[in-house]
N, C-alpha and C. Protein backbone atom coordinates (compact mmCIF):
# COMPACT_ATOMS: atom_id res chain seq x y z
N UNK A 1 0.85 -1.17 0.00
CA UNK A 1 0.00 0.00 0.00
C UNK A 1 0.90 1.23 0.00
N UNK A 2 0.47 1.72 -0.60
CA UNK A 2 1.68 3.34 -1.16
C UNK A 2 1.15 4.13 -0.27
N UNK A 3 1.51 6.00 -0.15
CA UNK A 3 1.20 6.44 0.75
C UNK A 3 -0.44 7.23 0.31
N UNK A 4 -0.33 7.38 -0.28
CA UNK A 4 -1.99 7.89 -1.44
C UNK A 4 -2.74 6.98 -0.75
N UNK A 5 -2.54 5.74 -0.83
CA UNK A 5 -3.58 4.61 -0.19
C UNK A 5 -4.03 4.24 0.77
N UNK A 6 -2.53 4.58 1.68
CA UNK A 6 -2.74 4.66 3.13
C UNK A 6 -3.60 6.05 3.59
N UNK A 7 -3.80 6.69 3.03
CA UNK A 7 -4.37 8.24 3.52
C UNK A 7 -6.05 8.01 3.21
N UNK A 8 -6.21 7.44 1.82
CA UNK A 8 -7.99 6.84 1.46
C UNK A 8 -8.06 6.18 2.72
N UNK A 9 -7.46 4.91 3.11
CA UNK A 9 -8.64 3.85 3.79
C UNK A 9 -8.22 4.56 4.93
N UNK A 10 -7.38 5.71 5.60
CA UNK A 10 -7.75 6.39 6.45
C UNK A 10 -8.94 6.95 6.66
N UNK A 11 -9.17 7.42 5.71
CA UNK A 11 -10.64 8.61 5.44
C UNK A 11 -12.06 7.43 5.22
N UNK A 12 -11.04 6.85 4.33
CA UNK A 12 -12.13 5.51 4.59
C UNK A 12 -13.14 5.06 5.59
N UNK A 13 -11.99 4.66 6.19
CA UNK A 13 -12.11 4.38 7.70
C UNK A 13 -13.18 5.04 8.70
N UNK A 14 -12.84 6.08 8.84
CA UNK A 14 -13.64 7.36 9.28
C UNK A 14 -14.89 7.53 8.77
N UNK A 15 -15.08 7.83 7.19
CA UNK A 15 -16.44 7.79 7.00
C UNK A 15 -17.21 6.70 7.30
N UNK A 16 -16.70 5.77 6.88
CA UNK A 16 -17.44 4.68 7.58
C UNK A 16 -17.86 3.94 8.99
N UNK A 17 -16.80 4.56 10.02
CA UNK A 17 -17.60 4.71 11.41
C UNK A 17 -18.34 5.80 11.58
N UNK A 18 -18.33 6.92 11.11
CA UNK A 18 -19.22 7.73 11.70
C UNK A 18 -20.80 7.28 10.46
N UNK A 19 -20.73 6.62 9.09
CA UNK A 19 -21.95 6.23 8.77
C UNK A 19 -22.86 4.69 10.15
N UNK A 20 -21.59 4.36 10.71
CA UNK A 20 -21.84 3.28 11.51
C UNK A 20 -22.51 3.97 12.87
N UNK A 21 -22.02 5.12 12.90
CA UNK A 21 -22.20 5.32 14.47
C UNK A 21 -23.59 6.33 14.59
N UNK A 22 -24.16 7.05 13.12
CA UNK A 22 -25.07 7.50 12.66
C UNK A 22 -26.19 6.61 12.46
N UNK A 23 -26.46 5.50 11.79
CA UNK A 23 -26.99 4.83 11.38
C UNK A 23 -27.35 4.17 13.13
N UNK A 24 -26.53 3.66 13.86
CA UNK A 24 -27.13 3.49 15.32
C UNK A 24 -27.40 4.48 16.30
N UNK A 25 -27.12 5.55 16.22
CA UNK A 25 -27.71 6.54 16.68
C UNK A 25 -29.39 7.23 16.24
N UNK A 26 -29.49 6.44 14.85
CA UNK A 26 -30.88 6.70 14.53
C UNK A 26 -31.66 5.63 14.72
N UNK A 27 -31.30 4.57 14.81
CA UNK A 27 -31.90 3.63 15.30
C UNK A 27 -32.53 3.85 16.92
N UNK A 28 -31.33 4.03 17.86
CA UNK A 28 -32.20 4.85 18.96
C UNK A 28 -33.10 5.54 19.42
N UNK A 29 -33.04 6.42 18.13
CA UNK A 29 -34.29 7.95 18.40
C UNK A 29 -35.23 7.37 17.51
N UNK A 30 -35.54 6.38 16.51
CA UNK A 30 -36.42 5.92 16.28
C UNK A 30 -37.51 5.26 17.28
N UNK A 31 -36.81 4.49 18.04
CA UNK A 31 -37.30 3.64 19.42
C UNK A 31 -37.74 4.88 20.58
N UNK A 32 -37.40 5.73 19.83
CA UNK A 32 -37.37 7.35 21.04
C UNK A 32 -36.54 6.28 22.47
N UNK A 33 -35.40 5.98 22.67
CA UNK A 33 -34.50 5.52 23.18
C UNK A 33 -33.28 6.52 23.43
N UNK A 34 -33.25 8.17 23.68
CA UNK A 34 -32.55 8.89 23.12
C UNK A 34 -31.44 9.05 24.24
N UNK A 35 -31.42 7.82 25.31
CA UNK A 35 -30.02 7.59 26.29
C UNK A 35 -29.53 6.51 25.96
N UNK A 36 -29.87 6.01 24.70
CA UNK A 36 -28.64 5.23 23.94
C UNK A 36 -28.06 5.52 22.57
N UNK A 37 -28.63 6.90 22.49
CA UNK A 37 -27.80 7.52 21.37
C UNK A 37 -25.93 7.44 21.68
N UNK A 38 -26.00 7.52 22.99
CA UNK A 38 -24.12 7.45 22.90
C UNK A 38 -23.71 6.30 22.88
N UNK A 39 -24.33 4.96 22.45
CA UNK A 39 -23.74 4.02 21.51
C UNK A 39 -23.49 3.66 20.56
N UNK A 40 -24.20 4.90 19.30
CA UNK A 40 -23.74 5.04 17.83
C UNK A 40 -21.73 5.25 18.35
N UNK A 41 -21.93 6.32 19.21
CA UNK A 41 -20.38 6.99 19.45
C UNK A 41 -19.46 5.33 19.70
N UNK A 42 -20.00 4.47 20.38
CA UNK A 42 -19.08 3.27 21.18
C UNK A 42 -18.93 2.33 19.57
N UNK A 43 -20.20 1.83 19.22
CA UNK A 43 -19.90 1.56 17.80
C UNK A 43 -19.18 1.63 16.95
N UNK A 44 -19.13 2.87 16.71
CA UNK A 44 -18.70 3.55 15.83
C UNK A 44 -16.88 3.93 16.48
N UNK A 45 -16.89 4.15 17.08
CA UNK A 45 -15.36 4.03 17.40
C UNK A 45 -14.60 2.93 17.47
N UNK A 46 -15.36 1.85 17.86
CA UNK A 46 -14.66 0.22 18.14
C UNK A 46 -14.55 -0.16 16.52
N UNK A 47 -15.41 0.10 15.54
CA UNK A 47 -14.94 0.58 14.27
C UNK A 47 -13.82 0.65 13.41
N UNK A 48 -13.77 2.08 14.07
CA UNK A 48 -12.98 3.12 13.73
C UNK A 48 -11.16 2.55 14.34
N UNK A 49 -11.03 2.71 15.56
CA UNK A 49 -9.85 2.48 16.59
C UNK A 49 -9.45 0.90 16.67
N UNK A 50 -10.26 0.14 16.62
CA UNK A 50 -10.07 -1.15 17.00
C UNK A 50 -10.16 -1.90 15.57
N UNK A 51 -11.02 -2.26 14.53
CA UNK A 51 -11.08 -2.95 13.79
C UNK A 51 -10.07 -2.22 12.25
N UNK A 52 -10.50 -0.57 12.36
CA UNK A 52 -9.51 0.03 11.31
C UNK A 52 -8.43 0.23 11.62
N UNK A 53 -8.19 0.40 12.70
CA UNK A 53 -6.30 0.34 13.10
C UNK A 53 -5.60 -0.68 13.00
N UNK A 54 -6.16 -2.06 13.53
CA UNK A 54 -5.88 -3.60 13.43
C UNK A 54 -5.79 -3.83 11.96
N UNK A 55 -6.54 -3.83 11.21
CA UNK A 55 -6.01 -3.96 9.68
C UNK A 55 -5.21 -2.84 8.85
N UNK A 56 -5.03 -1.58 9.27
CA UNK A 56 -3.56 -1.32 8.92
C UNK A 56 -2.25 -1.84 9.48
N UNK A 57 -2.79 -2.01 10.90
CA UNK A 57 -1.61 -2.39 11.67
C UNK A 57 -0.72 -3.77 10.95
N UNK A 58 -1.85 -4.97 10.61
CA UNK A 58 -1.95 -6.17 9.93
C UNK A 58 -1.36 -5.73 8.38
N UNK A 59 -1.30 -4.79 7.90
CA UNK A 59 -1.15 -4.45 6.29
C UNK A 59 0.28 -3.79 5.90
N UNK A 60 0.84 -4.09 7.72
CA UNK A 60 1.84 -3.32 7.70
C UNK A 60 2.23 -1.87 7.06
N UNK A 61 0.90 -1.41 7.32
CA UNK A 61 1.21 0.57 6.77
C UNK A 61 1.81 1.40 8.20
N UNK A 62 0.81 0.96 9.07
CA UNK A 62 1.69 1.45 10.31
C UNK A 62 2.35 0.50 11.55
N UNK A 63 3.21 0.95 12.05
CA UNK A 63 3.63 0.32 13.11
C UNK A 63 3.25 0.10 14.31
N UNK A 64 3.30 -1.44 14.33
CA UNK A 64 2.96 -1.87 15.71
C UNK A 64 3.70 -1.21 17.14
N UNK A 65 3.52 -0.02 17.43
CA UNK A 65 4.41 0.86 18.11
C UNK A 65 3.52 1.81 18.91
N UNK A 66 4.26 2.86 19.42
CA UNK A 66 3.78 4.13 19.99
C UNK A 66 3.04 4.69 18.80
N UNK A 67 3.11 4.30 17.44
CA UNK A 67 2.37 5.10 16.09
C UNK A 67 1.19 4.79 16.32
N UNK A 68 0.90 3.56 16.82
CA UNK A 68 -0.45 2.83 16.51
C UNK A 68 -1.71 3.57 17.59
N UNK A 69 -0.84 4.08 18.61
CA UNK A 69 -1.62 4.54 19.48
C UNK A 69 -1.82 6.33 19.38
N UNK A 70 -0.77 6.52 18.67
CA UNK A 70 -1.37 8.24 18.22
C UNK A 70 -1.75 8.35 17.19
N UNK A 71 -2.24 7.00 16.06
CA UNK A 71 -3.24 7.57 15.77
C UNK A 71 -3.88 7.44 16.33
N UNK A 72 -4.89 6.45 17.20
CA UNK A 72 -5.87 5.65 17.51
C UNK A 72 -6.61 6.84 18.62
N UNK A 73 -5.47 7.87 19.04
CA UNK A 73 -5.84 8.88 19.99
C UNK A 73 -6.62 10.17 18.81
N UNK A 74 -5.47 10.21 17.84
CA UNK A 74 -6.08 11.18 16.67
C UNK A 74 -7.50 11.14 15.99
N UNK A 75 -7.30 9.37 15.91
CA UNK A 75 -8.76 9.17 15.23
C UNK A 75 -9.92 9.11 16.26
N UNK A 76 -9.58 9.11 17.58
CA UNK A 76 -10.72 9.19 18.92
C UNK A 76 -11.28 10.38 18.76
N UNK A 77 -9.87 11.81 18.95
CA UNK A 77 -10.43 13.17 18.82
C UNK A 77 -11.39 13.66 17.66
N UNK A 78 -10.89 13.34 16.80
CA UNK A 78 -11.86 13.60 15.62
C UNK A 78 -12.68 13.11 15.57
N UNK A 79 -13.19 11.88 15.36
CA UNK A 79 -14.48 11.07 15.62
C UNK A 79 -14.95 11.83 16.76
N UNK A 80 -14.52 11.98 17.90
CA UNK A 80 -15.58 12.59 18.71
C UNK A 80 -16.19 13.83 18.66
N UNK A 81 -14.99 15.06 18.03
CA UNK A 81 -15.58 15.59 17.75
C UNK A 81 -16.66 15.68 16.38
N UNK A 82 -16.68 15.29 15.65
CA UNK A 82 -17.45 15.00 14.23
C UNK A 82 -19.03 14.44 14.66
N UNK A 83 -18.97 13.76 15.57
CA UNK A 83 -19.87 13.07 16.36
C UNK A 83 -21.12 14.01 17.04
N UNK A 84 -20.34 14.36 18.05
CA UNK A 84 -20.59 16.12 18.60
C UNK A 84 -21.19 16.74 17.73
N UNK A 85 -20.82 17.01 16.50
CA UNK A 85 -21.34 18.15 15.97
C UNK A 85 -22.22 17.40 14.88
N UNK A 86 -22.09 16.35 14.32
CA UNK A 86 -23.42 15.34 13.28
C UNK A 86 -24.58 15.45 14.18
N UNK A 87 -24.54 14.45 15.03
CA UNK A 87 -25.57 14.23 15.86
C UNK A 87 -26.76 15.28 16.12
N UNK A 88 -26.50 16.36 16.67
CA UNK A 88 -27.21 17.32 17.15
C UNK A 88 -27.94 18.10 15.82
N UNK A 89 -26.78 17.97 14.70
CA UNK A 89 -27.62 18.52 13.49
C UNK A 89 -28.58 17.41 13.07
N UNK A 90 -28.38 16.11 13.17
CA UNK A 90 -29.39 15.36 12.33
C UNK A 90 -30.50 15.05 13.18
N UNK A 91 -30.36 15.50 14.37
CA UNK A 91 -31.21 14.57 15.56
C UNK A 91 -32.16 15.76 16.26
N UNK A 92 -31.57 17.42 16.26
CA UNK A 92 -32.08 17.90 16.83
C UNK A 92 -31.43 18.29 18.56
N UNK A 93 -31.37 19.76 18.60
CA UNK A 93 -30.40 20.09 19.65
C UNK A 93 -30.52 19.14 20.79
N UNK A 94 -31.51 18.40 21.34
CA UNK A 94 -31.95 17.74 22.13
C UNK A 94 -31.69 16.38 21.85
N UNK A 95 -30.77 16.28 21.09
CA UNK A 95 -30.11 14.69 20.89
C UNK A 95 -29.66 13.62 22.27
N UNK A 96 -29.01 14.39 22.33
CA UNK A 96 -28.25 13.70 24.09
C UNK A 96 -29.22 14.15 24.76
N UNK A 97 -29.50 13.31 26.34
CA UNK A 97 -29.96 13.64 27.29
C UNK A 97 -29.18 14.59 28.21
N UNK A 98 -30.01 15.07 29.08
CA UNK A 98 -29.46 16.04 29.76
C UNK A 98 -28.94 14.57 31.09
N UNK A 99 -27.62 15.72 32.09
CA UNK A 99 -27.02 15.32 32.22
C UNK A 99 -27.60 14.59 33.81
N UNK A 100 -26.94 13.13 34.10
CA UNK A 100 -27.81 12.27 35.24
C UNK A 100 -26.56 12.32 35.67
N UNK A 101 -27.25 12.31 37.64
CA UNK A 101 -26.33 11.89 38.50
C UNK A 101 -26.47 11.00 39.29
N UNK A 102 -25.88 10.08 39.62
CA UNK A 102 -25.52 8.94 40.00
C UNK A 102 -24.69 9.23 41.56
N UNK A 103 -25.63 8.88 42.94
CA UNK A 103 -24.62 8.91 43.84
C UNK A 103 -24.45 7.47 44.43
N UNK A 104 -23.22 7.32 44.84
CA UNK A 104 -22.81 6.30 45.33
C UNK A 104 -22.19 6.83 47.18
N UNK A 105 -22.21 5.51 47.84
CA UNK A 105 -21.81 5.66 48.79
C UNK A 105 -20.76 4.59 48.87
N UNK A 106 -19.29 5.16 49.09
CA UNK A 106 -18.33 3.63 49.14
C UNK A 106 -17.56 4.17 50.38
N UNK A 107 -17.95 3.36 51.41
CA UNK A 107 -16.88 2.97 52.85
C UNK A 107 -17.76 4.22 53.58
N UNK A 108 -18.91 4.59 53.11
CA UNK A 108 -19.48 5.78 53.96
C UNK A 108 -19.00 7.07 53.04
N UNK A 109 -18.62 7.38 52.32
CA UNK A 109 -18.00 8.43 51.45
C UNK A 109 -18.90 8.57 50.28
N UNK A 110 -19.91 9.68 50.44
CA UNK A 110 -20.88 10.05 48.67
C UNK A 110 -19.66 10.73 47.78
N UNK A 111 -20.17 9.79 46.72
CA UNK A 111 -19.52 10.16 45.51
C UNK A 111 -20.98 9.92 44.53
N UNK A 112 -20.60 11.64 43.72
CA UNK A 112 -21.63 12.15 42.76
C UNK A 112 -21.26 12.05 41.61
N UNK A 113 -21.47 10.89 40.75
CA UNK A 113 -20.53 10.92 39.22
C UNK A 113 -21.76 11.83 38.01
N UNK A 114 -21.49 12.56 37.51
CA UNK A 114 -22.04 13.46 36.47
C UNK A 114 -21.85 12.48 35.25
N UNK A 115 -23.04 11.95 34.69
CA UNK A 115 -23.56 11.20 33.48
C UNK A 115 -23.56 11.93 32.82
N UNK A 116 -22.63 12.75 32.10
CA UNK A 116 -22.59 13.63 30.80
C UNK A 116 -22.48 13.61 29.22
N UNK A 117 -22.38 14.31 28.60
CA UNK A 117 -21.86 13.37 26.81
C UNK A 117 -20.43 13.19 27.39
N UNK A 118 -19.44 14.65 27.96
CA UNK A 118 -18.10 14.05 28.38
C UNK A 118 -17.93 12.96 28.81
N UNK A 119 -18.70 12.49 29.79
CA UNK A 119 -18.46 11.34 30.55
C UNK A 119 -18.43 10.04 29.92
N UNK A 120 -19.74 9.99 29.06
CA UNK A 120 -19.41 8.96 28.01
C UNK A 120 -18.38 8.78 26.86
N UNK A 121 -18.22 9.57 26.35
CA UNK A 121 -17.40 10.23 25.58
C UNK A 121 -15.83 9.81 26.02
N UNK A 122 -15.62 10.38 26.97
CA UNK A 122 -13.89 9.71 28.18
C UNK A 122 -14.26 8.55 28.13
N UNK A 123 -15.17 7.70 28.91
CA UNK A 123 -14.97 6.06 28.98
C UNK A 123 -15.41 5.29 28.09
N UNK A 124 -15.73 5.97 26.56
CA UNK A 124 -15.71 5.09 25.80
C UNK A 124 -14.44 5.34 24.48
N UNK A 125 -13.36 6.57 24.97
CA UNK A 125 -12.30 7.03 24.43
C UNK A 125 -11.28 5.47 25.16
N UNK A 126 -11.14 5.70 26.61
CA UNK A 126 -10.47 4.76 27.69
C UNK A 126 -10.90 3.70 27.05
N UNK A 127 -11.67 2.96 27.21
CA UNK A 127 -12.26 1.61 26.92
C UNK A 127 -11.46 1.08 25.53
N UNK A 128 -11.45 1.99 24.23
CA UNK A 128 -10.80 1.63 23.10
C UNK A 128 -9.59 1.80 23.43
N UNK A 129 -8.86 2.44 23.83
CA UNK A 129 -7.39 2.39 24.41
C UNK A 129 -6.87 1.36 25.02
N UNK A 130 -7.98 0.76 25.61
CA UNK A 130 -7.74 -0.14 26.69
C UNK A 130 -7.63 -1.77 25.90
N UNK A 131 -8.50 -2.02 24.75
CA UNK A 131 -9.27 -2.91 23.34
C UNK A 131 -7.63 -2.54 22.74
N UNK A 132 -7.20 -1.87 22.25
CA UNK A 132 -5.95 -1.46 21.47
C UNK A 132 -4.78 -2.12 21.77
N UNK A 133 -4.66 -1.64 23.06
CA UNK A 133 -3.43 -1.91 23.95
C UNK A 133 -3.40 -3.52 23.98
N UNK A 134 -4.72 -4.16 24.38
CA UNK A 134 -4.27 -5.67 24.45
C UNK A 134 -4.35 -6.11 23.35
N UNK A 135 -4.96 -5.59 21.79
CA UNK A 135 -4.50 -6.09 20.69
C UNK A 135 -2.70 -5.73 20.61
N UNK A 136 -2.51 -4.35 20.97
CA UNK A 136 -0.93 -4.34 20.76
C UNK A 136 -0.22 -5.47 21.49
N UNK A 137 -0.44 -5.53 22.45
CA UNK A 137 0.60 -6.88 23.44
C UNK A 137 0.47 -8.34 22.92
N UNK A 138 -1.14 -8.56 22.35
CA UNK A 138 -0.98 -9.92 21.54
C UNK A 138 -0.30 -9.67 19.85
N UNK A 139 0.07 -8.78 19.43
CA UNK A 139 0.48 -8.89 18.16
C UNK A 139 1.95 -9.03 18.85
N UNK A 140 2.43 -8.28 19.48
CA UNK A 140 3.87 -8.61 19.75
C UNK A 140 4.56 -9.72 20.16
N UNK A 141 3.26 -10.19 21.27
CA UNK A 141 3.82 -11.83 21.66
C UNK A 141 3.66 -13.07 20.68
N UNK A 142 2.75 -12.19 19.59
CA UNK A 142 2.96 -13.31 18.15
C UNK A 142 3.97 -13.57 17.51
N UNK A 143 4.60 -11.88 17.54
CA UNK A 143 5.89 -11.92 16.71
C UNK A 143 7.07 -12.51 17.57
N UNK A 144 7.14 -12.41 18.82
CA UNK A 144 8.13 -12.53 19.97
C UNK A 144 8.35 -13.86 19.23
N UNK A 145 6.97 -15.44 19.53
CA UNK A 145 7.10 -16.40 19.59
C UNK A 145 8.02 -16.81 17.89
């Protein structure tokens, strides 16, 4: 794959999680389900980070390295933001729910976690990082062996 090629199934890539993460995000608000609209975003990134990075990674365009993970951070930021700003136009400012709080009590100590788009948004950024990382450690202990 030349570098022209590697840059398409980049973009590739991209359009096609955010048609992935659109397409389940309307599925939601169809069901009027509109607090699982932020699983077009999880979709659509596991996509994007996990299944399109793994087959460049596999195609040997990029390296199984510290590369693999800045993009995978690059393609998080953008997707999220792109996300952010699709959504609300196709869905209506009232796309996301407003924001829930959740208190917990651990050892006697309230803790108030804020259910936000950020919030989802961070642990489903973490979560693919997390999907990445142990694809990175099993590709290496493939090659190790």
């Amino acid at each position: 794959m030349e570098k022209g090629n590697l840059i398409r199934v980049l973009i590739m890539n991209f359009i096609s999680s955010l048609i992935i993460a659109i397409i389940t995000s309307d599925i939601f608000y169809t069901f009027h389900l509109i607090g699982g609209m932020y699983l077009g975003n999880l979709f659509g990134l596991y996509f994007l980070v996990v299944y399109g990075v793994n087959n460049i990674v596999e195609a040997e365009q990029v390296p199984n390295n510290y590369l693999r993970f800045v993009l995978v951070i690059l393609y998080i930021i953008l997707f999220d933001i792109a996300f952010i700003i699709i959504v609300p136009l196709l869905f209506g400012p009232n796309a996301f729910p407003a924001t829930e709080i959740i208190s917990i009590n651990y050892n006697g100590v309230p803790f108030e976690l804020l259910l936000s788009r950020e919030f989802y948004l961070a642990l489903f950024a973490v979560v693919m990082l997390i999907f990445n990382f142990l694809i990175y450690r099993r590709r290496k202990n493939i090659h190790h062996e």
